[in-house]
Each structure stands twice: as structure tokens, then as C-alpha cells.
C-alpha atoms as a PDB file:
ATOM      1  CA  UNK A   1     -27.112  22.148  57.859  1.00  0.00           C
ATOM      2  CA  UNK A   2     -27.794  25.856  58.555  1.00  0.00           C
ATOM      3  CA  UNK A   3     -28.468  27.785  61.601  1.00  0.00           C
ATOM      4  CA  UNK A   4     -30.240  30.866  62.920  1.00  0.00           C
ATOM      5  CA  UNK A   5     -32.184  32.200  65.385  1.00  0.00           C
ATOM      6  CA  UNK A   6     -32.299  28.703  66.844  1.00  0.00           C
ATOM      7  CA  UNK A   7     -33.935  27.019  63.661  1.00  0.00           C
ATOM      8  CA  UNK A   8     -32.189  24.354  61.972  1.00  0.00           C
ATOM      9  CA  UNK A   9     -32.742  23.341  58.592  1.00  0.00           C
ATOM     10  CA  UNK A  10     -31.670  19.714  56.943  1.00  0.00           C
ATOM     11  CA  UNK A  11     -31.856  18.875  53.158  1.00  0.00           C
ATOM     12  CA  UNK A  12     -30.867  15.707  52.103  1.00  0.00           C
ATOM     13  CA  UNK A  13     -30.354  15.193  48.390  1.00  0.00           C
ATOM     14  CA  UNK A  14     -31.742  11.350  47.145  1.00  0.00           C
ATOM     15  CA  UNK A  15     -30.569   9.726  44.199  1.00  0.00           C
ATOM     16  CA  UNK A  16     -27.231  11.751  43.049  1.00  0.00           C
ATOM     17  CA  UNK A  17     -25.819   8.319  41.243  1.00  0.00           C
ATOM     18  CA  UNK A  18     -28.803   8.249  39.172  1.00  0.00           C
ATOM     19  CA  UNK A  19     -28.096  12.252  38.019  1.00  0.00           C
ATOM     20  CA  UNK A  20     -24.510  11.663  38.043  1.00  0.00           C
ATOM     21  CA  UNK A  21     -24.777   8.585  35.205  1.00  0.00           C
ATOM     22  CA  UNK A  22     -27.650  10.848  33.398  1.00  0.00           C
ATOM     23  CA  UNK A  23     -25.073  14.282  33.462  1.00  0.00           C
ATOM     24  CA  UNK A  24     -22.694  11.755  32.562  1.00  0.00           C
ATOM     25  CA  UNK A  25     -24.327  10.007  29.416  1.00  0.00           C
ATOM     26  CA  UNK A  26     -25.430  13.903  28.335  1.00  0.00           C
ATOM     27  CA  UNK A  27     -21.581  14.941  28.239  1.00  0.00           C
ATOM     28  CA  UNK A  28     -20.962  11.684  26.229  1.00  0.00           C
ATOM     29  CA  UNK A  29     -23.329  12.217  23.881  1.00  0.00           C
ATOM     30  CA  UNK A  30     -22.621  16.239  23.509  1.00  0.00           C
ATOM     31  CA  UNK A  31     -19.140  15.376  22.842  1.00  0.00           C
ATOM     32  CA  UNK A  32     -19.747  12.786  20.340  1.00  0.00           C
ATOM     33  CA  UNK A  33     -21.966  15.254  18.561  1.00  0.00           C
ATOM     34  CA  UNK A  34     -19.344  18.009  19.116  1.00  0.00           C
ATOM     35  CA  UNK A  35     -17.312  15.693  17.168  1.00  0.00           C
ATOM     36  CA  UNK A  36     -18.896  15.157  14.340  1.00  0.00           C
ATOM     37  CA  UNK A  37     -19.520  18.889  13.295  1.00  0.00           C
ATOM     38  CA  UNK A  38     -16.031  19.348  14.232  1.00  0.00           C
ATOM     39  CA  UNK A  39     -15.367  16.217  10.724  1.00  0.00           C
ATOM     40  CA  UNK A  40     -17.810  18.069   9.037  1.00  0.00           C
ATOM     41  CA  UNK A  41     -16.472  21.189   9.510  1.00  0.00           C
ATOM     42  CA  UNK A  42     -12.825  19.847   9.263  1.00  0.00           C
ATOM     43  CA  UNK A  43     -13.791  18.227   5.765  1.00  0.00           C
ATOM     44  CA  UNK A  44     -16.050  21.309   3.939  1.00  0.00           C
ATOM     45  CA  UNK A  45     -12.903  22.950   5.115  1.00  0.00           C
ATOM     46  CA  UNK A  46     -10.374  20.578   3.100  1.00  0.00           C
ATOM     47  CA  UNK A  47     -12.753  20.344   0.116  1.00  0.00           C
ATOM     48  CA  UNK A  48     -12.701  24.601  -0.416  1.00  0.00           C
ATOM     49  CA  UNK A  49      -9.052  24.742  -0.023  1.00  0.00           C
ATOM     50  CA  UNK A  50      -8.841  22.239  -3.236  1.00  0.00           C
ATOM     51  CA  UNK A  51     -11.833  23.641  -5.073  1.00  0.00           C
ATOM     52  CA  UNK A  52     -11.641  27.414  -4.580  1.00  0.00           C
ATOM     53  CA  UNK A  53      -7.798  28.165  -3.326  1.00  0.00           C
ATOM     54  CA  UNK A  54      -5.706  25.854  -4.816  1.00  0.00           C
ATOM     55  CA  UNK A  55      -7.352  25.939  -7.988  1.00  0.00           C
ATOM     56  CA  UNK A  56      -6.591  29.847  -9.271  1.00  0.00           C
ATOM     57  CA  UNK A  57      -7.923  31.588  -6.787  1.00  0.00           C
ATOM     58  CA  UNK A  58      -4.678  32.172  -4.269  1.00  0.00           C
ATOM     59  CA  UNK A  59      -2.305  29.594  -6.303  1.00  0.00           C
ATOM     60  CA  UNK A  60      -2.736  28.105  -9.880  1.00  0.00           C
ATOM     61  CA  UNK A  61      -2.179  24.228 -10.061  1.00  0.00           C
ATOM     62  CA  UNK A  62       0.681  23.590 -11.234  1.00  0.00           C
ATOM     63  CA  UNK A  63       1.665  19.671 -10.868  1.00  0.00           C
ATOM     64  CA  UNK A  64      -1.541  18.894  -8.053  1.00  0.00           C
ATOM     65  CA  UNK A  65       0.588  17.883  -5.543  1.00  0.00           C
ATOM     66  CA  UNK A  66      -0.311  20.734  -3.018  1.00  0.00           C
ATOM     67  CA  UNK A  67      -3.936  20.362  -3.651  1.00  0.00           C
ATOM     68  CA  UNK A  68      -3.867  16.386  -3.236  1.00  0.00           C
ATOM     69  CA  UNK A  69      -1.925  16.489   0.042  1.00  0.00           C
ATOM     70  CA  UNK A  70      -4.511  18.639   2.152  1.00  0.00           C
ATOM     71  CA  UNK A  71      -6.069  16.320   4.615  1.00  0.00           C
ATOM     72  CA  UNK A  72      -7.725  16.649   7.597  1.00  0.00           C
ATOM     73  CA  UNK A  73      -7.798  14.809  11.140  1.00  0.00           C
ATOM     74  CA  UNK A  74     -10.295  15.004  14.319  1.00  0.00           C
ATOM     75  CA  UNK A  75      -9.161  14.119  17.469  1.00  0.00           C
ATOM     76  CA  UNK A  76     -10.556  13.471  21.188  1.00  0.00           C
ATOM     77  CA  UNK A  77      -9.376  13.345  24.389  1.00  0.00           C
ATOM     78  CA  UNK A  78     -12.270  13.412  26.785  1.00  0.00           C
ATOM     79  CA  UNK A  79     -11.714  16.780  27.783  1.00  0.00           C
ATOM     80  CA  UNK A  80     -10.829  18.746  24.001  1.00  0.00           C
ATOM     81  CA  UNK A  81     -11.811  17.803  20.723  1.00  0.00           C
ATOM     82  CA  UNK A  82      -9.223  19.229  18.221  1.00  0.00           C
ATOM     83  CA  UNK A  83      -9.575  19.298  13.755  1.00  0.00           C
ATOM     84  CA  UNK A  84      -6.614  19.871  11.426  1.00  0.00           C
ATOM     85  CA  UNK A  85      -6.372  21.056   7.714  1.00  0.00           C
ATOM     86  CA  UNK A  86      -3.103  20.779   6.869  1.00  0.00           C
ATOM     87  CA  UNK A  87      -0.636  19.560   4.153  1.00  0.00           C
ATOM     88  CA  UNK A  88       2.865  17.903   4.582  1.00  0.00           C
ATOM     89  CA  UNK A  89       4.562  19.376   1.397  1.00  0.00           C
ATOM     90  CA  UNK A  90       7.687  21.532   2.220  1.00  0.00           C
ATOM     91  CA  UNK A  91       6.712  24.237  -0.131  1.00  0.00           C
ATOM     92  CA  UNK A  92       3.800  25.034   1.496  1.00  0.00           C
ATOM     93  CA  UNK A  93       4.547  27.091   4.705  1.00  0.00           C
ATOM     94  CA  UNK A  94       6.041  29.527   2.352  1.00  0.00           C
ATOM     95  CA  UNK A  95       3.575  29.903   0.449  1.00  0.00           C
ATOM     96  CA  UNK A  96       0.892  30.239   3.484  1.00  0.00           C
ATOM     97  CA  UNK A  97       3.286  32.252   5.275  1.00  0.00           C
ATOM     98  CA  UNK A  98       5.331  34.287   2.621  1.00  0.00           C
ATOM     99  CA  UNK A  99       8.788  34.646   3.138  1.00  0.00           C
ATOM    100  CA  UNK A 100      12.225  34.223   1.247  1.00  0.00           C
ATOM    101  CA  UNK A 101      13.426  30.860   0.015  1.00  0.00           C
ATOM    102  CA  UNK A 102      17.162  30.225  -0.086  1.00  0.00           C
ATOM    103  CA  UNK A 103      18.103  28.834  -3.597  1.00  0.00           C
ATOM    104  CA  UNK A 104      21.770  26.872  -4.024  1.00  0.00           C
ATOM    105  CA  UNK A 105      23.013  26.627  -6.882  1.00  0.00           C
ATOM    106  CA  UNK A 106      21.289  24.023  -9.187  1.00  0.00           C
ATOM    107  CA  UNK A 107      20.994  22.655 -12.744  1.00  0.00           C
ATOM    108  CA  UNK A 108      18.108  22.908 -15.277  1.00  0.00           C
ATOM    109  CA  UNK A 109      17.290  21.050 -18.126  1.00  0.00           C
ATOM    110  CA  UNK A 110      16.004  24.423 -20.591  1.00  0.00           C
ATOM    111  CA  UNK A 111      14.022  23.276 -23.418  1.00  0.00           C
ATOM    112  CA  UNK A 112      12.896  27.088 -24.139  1.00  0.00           C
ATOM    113  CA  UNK A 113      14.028  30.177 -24.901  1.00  0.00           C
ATOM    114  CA  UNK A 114      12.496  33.354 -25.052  1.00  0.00           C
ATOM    115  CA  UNK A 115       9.167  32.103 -25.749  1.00  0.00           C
ATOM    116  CA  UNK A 116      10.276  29.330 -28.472  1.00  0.00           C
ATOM    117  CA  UNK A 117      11.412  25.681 -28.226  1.00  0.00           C
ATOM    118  CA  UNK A 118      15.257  24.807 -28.580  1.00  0.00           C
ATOM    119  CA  UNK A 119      16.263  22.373 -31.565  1.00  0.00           C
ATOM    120  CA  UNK A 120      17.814  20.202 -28.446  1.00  0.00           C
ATOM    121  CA  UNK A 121      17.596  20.945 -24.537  1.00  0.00           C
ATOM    122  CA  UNK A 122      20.596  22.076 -23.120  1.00  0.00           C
ATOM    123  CA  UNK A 123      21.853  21.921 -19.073  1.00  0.00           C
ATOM    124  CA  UNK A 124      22.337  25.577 -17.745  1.00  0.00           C
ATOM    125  CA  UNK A 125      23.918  26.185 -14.237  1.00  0.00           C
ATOM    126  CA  UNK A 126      21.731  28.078 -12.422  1.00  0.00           C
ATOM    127  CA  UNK A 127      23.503  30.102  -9.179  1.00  0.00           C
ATOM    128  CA  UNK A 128      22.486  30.695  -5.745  1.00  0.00           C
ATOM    129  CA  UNK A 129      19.789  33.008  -5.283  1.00  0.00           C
ATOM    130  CA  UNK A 130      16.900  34.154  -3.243  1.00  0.00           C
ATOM    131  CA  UNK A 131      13.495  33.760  -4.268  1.00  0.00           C
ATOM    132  CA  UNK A 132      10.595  36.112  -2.622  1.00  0.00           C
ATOM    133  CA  UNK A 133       7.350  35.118  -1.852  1.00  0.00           C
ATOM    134  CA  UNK A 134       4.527  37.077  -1.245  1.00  0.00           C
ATOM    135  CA  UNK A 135       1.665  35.554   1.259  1.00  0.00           C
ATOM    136  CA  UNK A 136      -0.820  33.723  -0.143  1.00  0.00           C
ATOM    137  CA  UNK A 137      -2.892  32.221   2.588  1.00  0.00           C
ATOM    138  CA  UNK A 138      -5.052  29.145   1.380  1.00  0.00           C
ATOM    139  CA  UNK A 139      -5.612  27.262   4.713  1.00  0.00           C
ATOM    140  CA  UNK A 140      -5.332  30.669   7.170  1.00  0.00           C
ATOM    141  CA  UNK A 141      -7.948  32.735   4.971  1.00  0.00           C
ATOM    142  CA  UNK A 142     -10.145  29.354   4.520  1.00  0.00           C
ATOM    143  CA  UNK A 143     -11.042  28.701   8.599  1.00  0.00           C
ATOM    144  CA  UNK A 144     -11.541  32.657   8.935  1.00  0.00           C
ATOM    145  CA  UNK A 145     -14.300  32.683   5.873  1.00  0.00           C
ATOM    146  CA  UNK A 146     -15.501  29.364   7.662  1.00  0.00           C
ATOM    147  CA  UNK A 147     -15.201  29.405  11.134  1.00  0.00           C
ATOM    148  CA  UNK A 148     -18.775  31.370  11.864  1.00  0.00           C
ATOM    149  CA  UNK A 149     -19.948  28.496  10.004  1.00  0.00           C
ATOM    150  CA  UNK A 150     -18.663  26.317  12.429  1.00  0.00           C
ATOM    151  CA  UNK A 151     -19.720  28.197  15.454  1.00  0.00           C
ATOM    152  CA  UNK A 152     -22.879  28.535  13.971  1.00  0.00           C
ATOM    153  CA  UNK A 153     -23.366  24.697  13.725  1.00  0.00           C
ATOM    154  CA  UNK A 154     -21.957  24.173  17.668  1.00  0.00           C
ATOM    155  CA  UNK A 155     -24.250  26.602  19.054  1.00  0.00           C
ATOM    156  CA  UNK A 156     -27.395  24.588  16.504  1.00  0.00           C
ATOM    157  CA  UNK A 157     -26.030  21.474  18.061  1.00  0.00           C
ATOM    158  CA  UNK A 158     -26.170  22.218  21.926  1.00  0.00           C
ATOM    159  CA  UNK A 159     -29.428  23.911  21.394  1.00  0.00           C
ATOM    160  CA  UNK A 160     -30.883  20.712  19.962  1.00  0.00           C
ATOM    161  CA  UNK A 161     -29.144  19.078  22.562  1.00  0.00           C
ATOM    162  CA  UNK A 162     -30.774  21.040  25.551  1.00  0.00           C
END
């Protein structure tokens, strides 16, 4: 109620449940569809770090192992819906991230030598070194090529919502 110069004025607002479950079942449904760009998004992502980056572009296959561990993951907790890209092999922070690699010493089985194969392998100690690595973003450089892409689709996506 408001007064003023001896007037008073009364609202009374009917049916609030009725908006409340409709606001309700609109956030639901905006999230669910939030979601779903958010897989899409996460998986185009995945599938141009194999095809493009980790197949000569930034690194050159070398056993598949890096390229066959990317996976993604979309998650949702009511309030933030969050996508990974990632990998689990060890080697590959250093290559996203550049750096310098410890190395203790080690044996190798050397089949070749200066450009020609070896009548019979041979075991050579190899000693402790460093090993430098430049940066060679594949997941980093992927989202920032992508991500108006995926803004692009969110803002498509709440205005067929609306």
C-alpha cells in the first residue's frame, strides 16, 4: 500500500503459483537447452582437436594416443552448466603449456644410426637431461577459434526461447 495526499492505493497480485510453476518450467527447459549446445559445442570441439590439431597441424601423430584420449564431459548443477575438452595423458600439459621436461637417465634400444639401420640393435645409456618444449596449444587455441561459435548458438537458443 502507498500513501499521499490522503489517497490510498491497494494492488493485489492473483495467481503468483500459477507464474511461479510457468517461470519455473521456462528455466527448466532453458537450461536443458543450454545444455545441449553446451554437448554440441563440447563435442565439435573434441572432434577439431583430433582432425585439425593433433593431426599435423600443432603436433604430428606419432603413436595416436594423444589424439584418442581427448574426451569431453557436460555437467549440471541447477545453477551452472559446465563442458570439458580435455585429455588424461601426462605428456600433454607440456605440450599445451610449453615448458622444460626433466629427463633421468634412461636406456634405449638404437636400431639406427645416422640415417641407416644397425646389423643388430644395441642398448645405449642415455644421461640426464633437459628437454625444451615450445607451446603448442591444441585444446587452448581450439575453444578461442570456437567459442563465438558457441556464443553465437546460446544467444540463437534464448532468442528462440523468448
Amino acid at each position: 500500500m502507498a500513501q499521499g495526499n490522503g489517497i490510498t492505493i491497494a494492488a493485489r497480485v492473483v495467481g503468483t503459483e500459477k507464474a511461479d510453476r510457468e517461470l519455473r518450467g521456462m528455466a527448466a527447459a532453458i537450461e536443458a537447452r543450454a545444455k545441449r549446445v553446451t554437448e554440441r559445442f563440447c563435442l565439435d570441439m573434441s572432434a577439431r582437436v583430433k582432425a585439425r590439431k593433433l593431426s599435423g597441424q600443432v603436433l604430428n601423430v606419432q603413436t595416436g594416443r594423444l589424439r584418442r584420449s581427448i574426451h569431453h564431459e557436460v555437467r549440471s548443477d541447477g545453477t551452472r552448466i559446465t563442458g570439458t575438452v580435455g585429455t588424461n595423458v601426462e605428456y600433454a600439459r607440456i605440450h599445451e603449456f610449453g615448458g622444460i621436461a626433466e629427463r633421468a637417465e634412461h636406456n634405449r634400444l638404437v636400431a639406427m644410426a645416422f640415417g641407416k639401420p644397425l646389423k643388430a640393435p644395441v642398448w645405449q645409456t642415455v644421461r640426464p637431461h633437459q628437454a625444451r618444449f615450445p607451446t603448442r596449444s591444441f585444446l587452448r587455441s581450439t575453444l578461442g577459434e570456437m567459442q563465438g561459435q558457441y556464443f553465437a548458438a546460446l544467444r540463437k537458443m534464448l532468442a528462440d526461447a523468448g
